[in-house]
N, C-alpha and C. Protein backbone atom coordinates (compact mmCIF):
# COMPACT_ATOMS: atom_id res chain seq x y z
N UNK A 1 -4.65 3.75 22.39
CA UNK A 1 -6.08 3.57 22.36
C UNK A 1 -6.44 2.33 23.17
N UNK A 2 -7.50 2.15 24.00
CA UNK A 2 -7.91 1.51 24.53
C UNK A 2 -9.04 1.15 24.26
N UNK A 3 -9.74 -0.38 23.94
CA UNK A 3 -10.81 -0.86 23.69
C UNK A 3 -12.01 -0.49 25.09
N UNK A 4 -12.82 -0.13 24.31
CA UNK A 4 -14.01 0.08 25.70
C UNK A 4 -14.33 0.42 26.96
N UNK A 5 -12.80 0.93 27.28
CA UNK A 5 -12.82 1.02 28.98
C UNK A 5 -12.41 2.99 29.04
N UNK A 6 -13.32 3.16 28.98
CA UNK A 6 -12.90 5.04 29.32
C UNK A 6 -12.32 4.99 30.90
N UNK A 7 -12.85 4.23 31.68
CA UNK A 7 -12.01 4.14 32.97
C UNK A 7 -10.39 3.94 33.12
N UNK A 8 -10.02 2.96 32.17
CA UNK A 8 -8.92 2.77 31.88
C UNK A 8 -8.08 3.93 30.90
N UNK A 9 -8.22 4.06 29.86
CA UNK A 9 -8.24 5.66 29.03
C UNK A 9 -7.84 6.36 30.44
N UNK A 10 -8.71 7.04 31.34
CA UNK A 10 -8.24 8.00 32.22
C UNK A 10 -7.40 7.80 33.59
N UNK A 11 -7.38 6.30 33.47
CA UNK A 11 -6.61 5.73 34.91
C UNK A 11 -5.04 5.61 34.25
N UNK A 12 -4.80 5.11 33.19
CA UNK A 12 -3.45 5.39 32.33
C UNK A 12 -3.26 6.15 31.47
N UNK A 13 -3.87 7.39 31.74
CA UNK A 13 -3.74 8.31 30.38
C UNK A 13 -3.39 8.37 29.14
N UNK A 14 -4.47 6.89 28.41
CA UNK A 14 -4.00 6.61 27.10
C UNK A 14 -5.03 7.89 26.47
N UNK A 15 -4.20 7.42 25.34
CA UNK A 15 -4.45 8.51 24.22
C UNK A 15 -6.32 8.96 23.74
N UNK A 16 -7.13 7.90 24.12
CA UNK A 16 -8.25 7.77 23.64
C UNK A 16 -9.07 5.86 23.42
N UNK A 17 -10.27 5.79 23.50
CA UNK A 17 -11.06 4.76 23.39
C UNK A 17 -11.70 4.77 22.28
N UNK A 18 -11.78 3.63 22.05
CA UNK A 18 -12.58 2.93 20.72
C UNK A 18 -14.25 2.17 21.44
N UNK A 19 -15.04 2.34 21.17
CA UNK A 19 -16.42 2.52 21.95
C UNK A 19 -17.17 1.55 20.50
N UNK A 20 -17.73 0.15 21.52
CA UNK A 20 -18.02 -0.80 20.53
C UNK A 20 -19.85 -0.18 20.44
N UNK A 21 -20.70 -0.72 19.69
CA UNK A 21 -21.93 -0.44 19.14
C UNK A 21 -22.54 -0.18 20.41
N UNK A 22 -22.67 -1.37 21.25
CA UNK A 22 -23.30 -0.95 22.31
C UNK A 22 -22.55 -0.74 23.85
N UNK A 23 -21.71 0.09 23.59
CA UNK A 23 -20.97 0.84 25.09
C UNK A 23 -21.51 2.13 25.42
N UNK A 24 -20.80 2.60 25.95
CA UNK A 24 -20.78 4.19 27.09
C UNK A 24 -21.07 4.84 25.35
N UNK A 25 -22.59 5.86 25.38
CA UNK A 25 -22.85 6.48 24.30
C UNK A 25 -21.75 7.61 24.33
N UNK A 26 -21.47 8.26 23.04
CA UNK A 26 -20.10 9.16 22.64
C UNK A 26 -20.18 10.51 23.21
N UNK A 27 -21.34 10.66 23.46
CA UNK A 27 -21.56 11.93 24.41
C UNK A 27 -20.95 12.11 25.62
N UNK A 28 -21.27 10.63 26.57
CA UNK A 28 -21.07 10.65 27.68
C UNK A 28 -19.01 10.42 28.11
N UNK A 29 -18.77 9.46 26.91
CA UNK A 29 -17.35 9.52 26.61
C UNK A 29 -16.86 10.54 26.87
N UNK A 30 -17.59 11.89 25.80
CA UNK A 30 -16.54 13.33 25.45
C UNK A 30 -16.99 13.44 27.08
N UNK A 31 -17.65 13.91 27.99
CA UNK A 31 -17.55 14.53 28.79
C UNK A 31 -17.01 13.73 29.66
N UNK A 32 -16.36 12.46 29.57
CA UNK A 32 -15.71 11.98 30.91
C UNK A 32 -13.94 12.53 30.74
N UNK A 33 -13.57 11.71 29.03
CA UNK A 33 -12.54 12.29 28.62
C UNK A 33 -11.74 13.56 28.19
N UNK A 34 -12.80 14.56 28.08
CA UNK A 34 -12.69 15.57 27.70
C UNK A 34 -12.12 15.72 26.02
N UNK A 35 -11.67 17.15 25.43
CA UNK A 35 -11.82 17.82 24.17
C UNK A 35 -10.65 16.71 23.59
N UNK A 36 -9.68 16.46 24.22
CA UNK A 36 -7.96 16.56 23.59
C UNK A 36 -7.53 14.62 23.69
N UNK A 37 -8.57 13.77 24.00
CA UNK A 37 -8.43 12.47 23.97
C UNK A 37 -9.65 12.10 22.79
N UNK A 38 -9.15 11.08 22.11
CA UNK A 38 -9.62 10.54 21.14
C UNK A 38 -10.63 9.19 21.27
N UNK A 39 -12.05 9.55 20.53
CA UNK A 39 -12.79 8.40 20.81
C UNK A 39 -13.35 8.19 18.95
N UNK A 40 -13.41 7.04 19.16
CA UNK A 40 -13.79 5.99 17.74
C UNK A 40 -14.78 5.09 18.38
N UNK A 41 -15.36 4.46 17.04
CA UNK A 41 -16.77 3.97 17.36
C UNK A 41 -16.74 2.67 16.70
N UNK A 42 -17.21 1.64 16.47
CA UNK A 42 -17.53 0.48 15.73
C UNK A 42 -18.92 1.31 15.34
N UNK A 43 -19.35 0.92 14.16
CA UNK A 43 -20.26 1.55 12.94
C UNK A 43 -20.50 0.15 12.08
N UNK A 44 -21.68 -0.18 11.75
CA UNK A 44 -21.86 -1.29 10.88
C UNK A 44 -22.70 -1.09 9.35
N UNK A 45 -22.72 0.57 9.56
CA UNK A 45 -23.75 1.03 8.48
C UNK A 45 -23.68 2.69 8.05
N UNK A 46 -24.00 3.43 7.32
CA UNK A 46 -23.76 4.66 7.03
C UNK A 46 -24.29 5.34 7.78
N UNK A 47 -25.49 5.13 8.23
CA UNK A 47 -26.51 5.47 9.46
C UNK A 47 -25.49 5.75 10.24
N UNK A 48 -24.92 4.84 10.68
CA UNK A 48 -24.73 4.87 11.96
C UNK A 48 -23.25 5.95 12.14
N UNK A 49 -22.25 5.68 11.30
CA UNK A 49 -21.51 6.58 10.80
C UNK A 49 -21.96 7.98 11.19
N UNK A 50 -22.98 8.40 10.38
CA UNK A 50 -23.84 9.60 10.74
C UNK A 50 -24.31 9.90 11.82
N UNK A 51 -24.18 8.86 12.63
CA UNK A 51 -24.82 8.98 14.00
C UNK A 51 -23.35 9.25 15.10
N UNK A 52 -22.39 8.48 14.27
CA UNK A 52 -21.46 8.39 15.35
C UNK A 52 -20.51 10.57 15.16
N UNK A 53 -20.59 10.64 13.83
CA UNK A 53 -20.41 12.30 13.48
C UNK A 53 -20.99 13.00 14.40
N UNK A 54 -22.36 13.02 14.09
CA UNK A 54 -23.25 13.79 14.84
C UNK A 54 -23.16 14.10 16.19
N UNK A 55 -22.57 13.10 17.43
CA UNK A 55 -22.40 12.69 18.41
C UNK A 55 -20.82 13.04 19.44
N UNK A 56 -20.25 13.50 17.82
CA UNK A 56 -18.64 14.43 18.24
C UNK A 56 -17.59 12.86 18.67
N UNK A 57 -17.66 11.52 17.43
CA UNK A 57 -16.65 10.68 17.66
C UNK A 57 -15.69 11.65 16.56
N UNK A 58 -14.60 10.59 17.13
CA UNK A 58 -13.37 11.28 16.25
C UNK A 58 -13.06 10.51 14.85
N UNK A 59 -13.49 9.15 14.94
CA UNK A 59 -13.34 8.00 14.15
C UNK A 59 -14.05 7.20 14.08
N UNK A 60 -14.54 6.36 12.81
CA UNK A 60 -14.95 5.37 12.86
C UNK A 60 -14.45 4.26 12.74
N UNK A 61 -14.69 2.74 12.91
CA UNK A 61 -14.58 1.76 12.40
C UNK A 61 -15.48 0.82 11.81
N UNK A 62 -15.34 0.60 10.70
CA UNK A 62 -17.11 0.24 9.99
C UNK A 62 -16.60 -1.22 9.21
N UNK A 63 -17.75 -1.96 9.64
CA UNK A 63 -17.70 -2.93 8.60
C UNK A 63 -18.36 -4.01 9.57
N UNK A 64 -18.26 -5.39 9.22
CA UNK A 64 -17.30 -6.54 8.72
C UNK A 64 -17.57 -5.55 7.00
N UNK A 65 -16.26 -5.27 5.98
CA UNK A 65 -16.56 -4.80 4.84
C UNK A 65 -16.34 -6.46 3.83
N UNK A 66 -15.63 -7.50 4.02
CA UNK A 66 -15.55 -8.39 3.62
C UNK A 66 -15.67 -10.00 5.06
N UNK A 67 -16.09 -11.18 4.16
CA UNK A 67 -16.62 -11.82 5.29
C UNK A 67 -15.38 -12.32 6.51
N UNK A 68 -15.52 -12.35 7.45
CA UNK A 68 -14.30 -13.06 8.07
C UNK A 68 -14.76 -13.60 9.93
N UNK A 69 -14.52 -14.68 9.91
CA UNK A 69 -15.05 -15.41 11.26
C UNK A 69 -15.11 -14.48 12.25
N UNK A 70 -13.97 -13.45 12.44
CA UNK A 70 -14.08 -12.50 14.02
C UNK A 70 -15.25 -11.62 14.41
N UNK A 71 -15.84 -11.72 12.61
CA UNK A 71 -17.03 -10.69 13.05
C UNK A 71 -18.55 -11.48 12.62
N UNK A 72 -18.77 -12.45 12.62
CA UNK A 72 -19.70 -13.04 12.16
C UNK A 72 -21.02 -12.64 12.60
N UNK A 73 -20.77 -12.19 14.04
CA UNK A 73 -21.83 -12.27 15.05
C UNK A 73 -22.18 -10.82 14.17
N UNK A 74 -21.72 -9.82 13.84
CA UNK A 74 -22.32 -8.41 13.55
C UNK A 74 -22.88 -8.41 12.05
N UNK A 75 -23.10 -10.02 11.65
CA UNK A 75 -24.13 -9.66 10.55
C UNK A 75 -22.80 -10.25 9.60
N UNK A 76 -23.80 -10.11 7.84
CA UNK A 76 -22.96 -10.56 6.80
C UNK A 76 -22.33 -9.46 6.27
N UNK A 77 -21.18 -9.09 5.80
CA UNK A 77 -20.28 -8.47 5.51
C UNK A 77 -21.04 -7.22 4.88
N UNK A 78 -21.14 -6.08 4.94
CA UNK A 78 -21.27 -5.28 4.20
C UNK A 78 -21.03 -4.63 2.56
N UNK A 79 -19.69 -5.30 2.39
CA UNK A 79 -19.50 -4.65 0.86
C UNK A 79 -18.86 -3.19 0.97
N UNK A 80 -18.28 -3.43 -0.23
CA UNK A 80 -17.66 -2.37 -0.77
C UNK A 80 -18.29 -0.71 -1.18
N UNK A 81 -19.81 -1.00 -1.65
CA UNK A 81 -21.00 0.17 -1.48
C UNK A 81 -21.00 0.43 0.14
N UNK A 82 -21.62 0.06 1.06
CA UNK A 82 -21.43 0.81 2.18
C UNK A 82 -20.64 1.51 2.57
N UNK A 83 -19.46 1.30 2.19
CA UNK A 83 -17.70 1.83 2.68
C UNK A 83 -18.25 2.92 1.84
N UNK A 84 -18.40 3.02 0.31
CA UNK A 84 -18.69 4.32 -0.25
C UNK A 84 -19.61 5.25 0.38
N UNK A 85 -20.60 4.36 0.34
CA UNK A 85 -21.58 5.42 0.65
C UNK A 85 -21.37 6.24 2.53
N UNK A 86 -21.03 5.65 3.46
CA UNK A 86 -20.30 6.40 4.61
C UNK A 86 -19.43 7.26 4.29
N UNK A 87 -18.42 6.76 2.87
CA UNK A 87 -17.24 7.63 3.53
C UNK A 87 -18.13 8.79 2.15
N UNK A 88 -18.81 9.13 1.80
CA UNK A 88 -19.78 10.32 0.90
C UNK A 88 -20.56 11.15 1.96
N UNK A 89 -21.56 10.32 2.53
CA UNK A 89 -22.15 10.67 3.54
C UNK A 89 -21.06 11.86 4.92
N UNK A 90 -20.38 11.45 5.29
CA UNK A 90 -19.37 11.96 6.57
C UNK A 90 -18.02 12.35 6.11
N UNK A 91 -17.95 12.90 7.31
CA UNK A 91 -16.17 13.71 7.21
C UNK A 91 -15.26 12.83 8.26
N UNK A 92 -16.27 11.80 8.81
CA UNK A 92 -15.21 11.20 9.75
C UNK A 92 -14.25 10.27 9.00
N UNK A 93 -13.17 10.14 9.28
CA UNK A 93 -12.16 9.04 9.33
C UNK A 93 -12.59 7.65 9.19
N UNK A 94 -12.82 7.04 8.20
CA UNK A 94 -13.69 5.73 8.35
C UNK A 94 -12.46 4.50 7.98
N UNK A 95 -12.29 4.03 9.08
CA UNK A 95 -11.22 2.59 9.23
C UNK A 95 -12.13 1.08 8.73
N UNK A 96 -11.92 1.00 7.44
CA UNK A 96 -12.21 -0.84 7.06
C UNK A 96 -11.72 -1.45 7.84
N UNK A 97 -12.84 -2.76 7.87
CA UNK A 97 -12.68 -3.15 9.06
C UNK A 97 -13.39 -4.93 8.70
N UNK A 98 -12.57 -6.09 8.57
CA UNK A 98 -13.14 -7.24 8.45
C UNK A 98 -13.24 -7.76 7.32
N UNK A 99 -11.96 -8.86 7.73
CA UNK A 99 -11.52 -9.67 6.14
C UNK A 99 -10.28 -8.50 5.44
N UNK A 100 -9.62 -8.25 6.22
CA UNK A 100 -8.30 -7.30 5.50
C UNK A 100 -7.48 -7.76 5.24
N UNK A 101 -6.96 -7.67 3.66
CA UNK A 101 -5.56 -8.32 3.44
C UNK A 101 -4.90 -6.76 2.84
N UNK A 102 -3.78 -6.99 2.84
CA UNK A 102 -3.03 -6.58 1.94
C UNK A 102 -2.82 -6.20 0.47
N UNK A 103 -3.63 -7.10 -0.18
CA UNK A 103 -4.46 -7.11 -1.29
C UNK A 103 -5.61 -6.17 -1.55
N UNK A 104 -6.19 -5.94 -0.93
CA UNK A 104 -7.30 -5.38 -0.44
C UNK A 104 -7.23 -3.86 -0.02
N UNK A 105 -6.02 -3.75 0.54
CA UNK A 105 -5.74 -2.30 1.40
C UNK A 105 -6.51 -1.03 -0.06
N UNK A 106 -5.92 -1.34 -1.33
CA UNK A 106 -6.29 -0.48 -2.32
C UNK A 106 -7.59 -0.14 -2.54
N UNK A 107 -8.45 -1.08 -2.74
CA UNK A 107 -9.80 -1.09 -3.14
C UNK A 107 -10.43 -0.41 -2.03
N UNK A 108 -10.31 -0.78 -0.84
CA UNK A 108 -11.04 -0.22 0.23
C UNK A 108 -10.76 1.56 0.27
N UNK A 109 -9.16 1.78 0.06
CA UNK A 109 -8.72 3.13 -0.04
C UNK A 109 -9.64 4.04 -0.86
N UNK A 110 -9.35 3.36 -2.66
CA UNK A 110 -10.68 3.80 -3.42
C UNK A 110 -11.91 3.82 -2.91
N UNK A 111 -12.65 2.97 -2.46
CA UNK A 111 -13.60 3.36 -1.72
C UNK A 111 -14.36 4.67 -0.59
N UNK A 112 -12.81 5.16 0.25
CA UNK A 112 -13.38 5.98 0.76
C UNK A 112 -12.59 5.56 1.77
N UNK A 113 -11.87 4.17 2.22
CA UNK A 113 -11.43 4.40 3.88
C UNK A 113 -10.49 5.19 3.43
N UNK A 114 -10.60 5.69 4.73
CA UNK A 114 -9.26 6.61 5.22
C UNK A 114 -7.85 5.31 5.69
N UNK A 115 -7.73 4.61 5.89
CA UNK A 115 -7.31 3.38 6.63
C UNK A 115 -7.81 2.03 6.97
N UNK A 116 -7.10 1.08 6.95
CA UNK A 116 -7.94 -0.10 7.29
C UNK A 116 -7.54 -0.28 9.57
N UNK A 117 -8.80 -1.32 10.00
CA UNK A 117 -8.40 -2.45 11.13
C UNK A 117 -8.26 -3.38 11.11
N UNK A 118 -7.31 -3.74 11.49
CA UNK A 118 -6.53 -5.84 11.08
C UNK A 118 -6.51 -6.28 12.37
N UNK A 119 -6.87 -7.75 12.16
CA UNK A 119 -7.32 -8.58 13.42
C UNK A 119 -6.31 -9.80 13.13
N UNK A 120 -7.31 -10.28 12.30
CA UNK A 120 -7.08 -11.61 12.05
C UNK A 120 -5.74 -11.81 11.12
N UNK A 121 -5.51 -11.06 10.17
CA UNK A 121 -4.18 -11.22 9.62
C UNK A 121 -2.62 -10.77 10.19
N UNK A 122 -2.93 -10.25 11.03
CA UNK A 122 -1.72 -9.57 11.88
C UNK A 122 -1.75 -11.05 12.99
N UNK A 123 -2.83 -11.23 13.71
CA UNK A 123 -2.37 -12.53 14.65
C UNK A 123 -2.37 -13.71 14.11
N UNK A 124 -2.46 -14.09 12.79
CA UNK A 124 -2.35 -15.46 12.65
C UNK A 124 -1.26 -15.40 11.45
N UNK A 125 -0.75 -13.72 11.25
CA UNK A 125 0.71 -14.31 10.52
C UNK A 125 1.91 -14.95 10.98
N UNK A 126 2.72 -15.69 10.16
CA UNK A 126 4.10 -16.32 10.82
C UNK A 126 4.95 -15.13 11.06
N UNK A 127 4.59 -13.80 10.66
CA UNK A 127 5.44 -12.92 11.69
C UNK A 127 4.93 -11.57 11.56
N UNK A 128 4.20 -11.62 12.60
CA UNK A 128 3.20 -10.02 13.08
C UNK A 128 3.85 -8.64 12.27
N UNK A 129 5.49 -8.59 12.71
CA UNK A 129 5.97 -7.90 11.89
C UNK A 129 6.28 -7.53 10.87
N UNK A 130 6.62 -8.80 9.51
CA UNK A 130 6.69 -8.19 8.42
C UNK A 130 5.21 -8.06 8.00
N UNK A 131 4.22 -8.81 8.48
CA UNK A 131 2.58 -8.27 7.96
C UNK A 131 1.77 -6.93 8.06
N UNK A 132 2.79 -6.53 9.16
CA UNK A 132 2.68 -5.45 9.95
C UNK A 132 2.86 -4.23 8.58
N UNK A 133 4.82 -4.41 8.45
CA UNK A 133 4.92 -4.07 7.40
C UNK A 133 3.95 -3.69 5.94
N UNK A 134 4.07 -4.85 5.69
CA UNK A 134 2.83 -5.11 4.48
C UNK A 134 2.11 -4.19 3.79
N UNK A 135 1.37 -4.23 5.54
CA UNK A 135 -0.24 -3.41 5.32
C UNK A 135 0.51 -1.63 5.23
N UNK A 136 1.78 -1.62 5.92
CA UNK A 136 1.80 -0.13 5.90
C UNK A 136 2.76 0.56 4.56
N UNK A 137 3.06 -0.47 3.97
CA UNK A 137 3.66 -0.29 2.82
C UNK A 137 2.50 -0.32 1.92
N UNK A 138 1.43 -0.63 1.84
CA UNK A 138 0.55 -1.00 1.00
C UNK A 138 -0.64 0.48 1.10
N UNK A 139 -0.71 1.16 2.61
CA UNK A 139 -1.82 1.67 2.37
C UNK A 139 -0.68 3.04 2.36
N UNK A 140 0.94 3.36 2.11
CA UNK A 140 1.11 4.51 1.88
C UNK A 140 1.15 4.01 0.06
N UNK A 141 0.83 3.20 -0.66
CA UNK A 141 0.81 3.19 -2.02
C UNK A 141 0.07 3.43 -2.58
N UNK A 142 -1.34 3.36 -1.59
CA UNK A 142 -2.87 3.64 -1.84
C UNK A 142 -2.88 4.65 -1.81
C-alpha cells in the first residue's frame, strides 16, 4: 500500500493506496487503478465512512479514536461511540486509528474495528519488532 500517490501504486505495481481526506476523490482512484487494486480512505466520522462505502473504497481508516500528537491537526479524538457507530452504520473494514496501544487493541475490536493503524507506537518503540509482535498477538486474541 502506498500513501496518496495512485501514480506511484501504478508506476510500482503496489498492491493499492490509502487516499487521505482531502486527495484524488475514490471514484477517480477506482478508475485510474482499476477493480483488483485496493484503495482505503482516512474517515474522521461515520458520515464520512458512509461516504467513503458509497464511493466503492475498500477500507477505512477512522479516527484520531484516542488523543495522540500525530493527529492533532484532524480535531479532538473521537471516542469509542464513533468507532461504534461507523462500524453499525457500514460494511467497510474500519482500521482504529490514533493513540493505539496494545492495551487497547481489545476495546477498539469490541467496538467494531475490524483492525487497528499504529504510528506512533511502532516508531518510538525500543524495538519495532517485538511491538510489532504485540499488536499482532493481541488483535488475533481480540
Amino acid at each position: 500500500m502506498i500513501n496518496d500517490r495512485v501514480d506511484l501504486v501504478l508506476a510500482l505495481g503496489a498492491h493499492g493506496v490509502h487516499l487521505r481526506a482531502d486527495s484524488l476523490p475514490v471514484a477517480a482512484a477506482r478508475r485510474l487503478l482499476g477493480a483488483d487494486r485496493l484503495i482505503g480512505v482516512s474517515a474522521h466520522s461515520a458520515d464520512d465512512m458512509a461516504r467513503a462505502e458509497s464511493d466503492g473504497a475498500d477500507f477505512a481508516v477512522l479516527g484520531p479514536v484516542y488523543e495522540t500528537p500525530s493527529k492533532r491537526e484532524y480535531g479532538p479524538p473521537i471516542g469509542l461511540r464513533a468507532l461504534e457507530e461507523a462500524a453499525r452504520r457500514c460494511r467497510l473494514p474500519v482500521f482504529a486509528i490514533g493513540g493505539m496501544t496494545v492495551t487497547r487493541v481489545e476495546e477498539v475490536r469490541r467496538a467494531g474495528a475490524y483492525g487497528v493503524a499504529v504510528v506512533s507506537a511502532i516508531l518510538s518503540a525500543a524495538s519495532a519488532e517485538s511491538t510489532t509482535r504485540q499488536f499482532l498477538d493481541a488483535l488475533a486474541r481480540a
